[in-house]
Protein backbone atom coordinates (compact mmCIF):
# COMPACT_ATOMS: atom_id res chain seq x y z
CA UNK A 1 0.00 0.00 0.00
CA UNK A 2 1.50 3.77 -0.98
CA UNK A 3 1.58 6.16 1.28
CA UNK A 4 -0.76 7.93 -0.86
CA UNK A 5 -3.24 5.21 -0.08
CA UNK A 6 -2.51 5.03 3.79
CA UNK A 7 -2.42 8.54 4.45
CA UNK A 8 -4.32 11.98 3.54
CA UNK A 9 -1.69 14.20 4.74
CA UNK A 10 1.41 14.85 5.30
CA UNK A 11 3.09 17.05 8.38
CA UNK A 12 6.09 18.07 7.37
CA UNK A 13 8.92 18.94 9.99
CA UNK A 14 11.08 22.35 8.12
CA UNK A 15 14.15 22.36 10.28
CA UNK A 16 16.87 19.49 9.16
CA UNK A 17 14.21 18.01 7.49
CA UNK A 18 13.60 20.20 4.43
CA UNK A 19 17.11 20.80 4.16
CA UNK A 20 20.15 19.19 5.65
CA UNK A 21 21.45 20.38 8.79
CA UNK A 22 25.11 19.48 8.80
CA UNK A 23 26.52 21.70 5.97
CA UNK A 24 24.01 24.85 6.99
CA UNK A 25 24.97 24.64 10.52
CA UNK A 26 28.93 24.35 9.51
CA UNK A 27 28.35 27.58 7.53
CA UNK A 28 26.61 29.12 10.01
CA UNK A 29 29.48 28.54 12.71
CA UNK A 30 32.48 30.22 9.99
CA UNK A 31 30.20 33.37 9.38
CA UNK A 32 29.62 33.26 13.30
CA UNK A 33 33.45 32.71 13.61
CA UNK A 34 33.99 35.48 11.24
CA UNK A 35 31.26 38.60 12.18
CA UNK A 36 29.49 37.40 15.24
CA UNK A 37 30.98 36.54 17.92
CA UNK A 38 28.78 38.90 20.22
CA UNK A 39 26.31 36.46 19.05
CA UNK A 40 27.71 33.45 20.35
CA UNK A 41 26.60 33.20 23.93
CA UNK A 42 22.76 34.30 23.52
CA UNK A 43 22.71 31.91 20.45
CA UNK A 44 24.19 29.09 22.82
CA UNK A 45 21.61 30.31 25.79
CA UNK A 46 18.75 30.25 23.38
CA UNK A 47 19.11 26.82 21.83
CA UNK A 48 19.97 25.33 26.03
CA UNK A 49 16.11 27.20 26.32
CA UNK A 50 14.75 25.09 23.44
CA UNK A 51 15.86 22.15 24.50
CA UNK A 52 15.51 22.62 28.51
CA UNK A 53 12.05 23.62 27.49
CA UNK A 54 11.26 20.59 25.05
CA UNK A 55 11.52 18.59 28.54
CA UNK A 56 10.07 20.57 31.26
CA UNK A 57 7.19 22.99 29.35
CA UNK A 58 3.92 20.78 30.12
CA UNK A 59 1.20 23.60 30.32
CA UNK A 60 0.54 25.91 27.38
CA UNK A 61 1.76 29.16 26.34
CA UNK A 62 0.50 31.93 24.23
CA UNK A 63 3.89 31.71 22.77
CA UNK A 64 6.73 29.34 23.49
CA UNK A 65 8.88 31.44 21.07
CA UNK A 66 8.41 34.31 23.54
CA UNK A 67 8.57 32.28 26.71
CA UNK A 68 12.32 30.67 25.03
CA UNK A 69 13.54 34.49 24.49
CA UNK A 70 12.25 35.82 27.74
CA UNK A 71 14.89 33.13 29.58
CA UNK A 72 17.37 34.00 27.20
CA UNK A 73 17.31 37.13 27.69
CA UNK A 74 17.09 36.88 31.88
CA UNK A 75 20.51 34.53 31.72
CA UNK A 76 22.42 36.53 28.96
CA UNK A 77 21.67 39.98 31.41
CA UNK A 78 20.17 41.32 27.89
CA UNK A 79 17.02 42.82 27.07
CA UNK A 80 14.72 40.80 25.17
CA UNK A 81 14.39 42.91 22.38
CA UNK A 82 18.28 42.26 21.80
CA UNK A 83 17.98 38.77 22.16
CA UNK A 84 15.31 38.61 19.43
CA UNK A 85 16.58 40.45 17.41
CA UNK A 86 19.87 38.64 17.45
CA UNK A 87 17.74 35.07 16.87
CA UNK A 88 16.16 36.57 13.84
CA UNK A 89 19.59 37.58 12.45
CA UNK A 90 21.13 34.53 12.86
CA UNK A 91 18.97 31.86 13.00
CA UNK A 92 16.15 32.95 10.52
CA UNK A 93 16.88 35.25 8.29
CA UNK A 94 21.01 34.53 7.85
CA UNK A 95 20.50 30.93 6.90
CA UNK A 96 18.15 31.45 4.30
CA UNK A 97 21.22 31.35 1.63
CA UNK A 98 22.88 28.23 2.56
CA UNK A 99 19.57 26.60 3.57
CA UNK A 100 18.15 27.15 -0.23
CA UNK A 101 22.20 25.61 -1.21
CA UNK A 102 21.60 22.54 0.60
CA UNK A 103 17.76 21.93 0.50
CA UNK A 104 16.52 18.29 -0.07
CA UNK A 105 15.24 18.89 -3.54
CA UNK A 106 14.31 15.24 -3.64
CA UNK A 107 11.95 15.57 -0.57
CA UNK A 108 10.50 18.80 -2.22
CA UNK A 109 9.52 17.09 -5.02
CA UNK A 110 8.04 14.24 -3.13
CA UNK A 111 6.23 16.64 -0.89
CA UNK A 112 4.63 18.66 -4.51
CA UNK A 113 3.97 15.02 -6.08
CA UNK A 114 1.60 13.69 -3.16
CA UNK A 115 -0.12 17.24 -3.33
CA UNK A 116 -0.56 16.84 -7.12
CA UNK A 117 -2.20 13.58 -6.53
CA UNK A 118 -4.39 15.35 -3.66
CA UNK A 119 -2.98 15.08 -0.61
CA UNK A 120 -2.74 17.95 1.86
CA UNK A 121 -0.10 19.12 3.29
CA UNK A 122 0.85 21.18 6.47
CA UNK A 123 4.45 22.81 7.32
CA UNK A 124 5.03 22.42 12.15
CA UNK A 125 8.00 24.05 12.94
CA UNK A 126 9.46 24.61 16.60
CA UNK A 127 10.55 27.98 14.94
CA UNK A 128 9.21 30.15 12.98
CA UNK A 129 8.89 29.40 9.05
CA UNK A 130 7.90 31.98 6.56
CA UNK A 131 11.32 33.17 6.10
CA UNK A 132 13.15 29.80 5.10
CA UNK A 133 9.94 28.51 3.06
CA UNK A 134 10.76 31.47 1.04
CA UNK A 135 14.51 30.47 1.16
CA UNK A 136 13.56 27.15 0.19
CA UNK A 137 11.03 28.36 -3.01
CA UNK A 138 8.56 25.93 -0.72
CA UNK A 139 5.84 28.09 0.45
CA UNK A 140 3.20 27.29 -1.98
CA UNK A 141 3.95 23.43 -1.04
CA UNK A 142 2.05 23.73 2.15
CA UNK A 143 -2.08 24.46 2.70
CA UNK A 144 -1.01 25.32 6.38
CA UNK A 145 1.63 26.49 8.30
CA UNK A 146 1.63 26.07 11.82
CA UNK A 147 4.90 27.84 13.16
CA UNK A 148 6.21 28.65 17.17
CA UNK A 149 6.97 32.63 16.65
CA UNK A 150 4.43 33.13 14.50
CA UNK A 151 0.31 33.53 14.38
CA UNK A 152 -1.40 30.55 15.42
CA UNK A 153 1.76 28.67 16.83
CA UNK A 154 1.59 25.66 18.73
CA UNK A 155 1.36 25.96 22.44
CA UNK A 156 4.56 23.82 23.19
CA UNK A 157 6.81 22.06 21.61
CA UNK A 158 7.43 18.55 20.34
CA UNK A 159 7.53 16.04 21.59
CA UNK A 160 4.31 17.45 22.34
CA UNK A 161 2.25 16.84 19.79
CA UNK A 162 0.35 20.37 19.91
CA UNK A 163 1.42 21.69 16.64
CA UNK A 164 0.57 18.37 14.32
CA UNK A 165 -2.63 18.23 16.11
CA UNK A 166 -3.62 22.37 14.86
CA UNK A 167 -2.14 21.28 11.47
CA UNK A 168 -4.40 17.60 11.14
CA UNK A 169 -7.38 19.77 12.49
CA UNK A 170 -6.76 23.00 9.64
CA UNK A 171 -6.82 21.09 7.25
CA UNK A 172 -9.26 18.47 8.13
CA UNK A 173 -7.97 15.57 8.58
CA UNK A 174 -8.15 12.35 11.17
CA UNK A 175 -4.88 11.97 12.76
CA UNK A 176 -4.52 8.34 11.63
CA UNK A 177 -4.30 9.53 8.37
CA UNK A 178 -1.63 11.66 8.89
CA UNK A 179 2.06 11.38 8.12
CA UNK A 180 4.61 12.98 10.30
CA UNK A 181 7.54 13.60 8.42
CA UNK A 182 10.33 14.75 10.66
CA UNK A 183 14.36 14.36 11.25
CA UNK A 184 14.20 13.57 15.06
CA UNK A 185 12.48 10.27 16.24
CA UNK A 186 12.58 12.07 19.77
CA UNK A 187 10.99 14.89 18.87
CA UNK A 188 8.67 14.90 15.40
CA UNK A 189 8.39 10.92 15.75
CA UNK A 190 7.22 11.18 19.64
CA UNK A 191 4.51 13.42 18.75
CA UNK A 192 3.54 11.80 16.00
CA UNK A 193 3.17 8.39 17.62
CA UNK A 194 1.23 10.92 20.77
CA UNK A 195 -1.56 11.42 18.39
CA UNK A 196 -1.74 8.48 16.46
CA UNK A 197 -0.38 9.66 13.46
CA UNK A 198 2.24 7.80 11.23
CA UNK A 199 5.83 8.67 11.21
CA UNK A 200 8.70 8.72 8.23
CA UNK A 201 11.99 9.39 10.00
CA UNK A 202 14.22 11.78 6.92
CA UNK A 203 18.04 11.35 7.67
């Protein structure tokens, strides 16, 4: 049986999953190295948030994105404003050119093939996601984006499986006819299996 067959949707993970990780991040550390080394330590702080979050946020937020840069900001001694704005520098917007280098063009084309035959599609990200679907030339792959950061962002964060849930429900769907598609079993393949959706691990 296809996927196609099996499932109705597809819930598509954006970071390290849409484009691979290792060469973006080693990129990201030499223009660090070279122009941003006042960068370093909130950048540090605000990924230790992520994760330190990922394992002890249970209730939800208005905004986890907030929440993350509001602890930043309180260990870095900066305000918050700063600390955003230094995330949005470096971790959204900066990438955008090495992320559209090293996109999985194979996975893109999957991803416009299933909608051509009529599946829906939805874009979760921990982060938010306008800026590198743009990178990417992927925004018109997705009916719905559901992106921490941005309107209508997921309460928590996976493993939580808040932000496949408002994706399945947008755009209709019954979770067991979803497809998680995600590059962290821990994370994307936890929530998945959390509300009985199927799960295709991209490595």
């Amino acid at each position: 049986m296809t996927e196609q067959a099996q499932h109705d949707a597809w819930l598509v993970d954006l970071d390290g999953t849409l484009y691979s990780p290792r060469p973006v991040k080693l990129a990201m550390a030499a223009e660090l190295a070279l122009s941003g080394w006042g960068a370093v330590a909130v950048l540090r702080r605000f990924r230790h948030e992520h994760e330190v979050m990922r394992e002890t946020l249970r209730d939800p937020v208005e905004s986890p994105f907030a929440l993350q840069i509001e602890r930043a900001a309180k260990a870095t001694g900066r305000q918050s404003a700063q600390v955003e704005a230094i995330v949005r520098d470096w971790m959204i917007e900066r990438p955008g050119k090495w992320i559209r280098r090293f996109r999985r063009a194979g996975l893109l084309e999957e991803i416009a093939a299933f909608r051509a035959r009529g599946g829906k599609t939805a874009l979760v990200s921990d982060y938010p996601a306008q800026s590198k679907l743009r990178a990417l030339g992927a925004l018109d792959l997705f009916d719905e984006v559901v992106a921490n950061g941005e309107d209508g962002g997921p309460p928590r964060l996976k493993p939580y499986p808040d932000g496949y849930q408002i994706a399945a429900q947008r755009l209709g769907i019954e979770a067991a006819r979803c497809l998680v598609l995600g590059d962290r079993a821990d994370a994307d393949g936890e929530a998945a299996a959390k509300m009985g959706a199927g799960f295709r691990l991209i490595a």
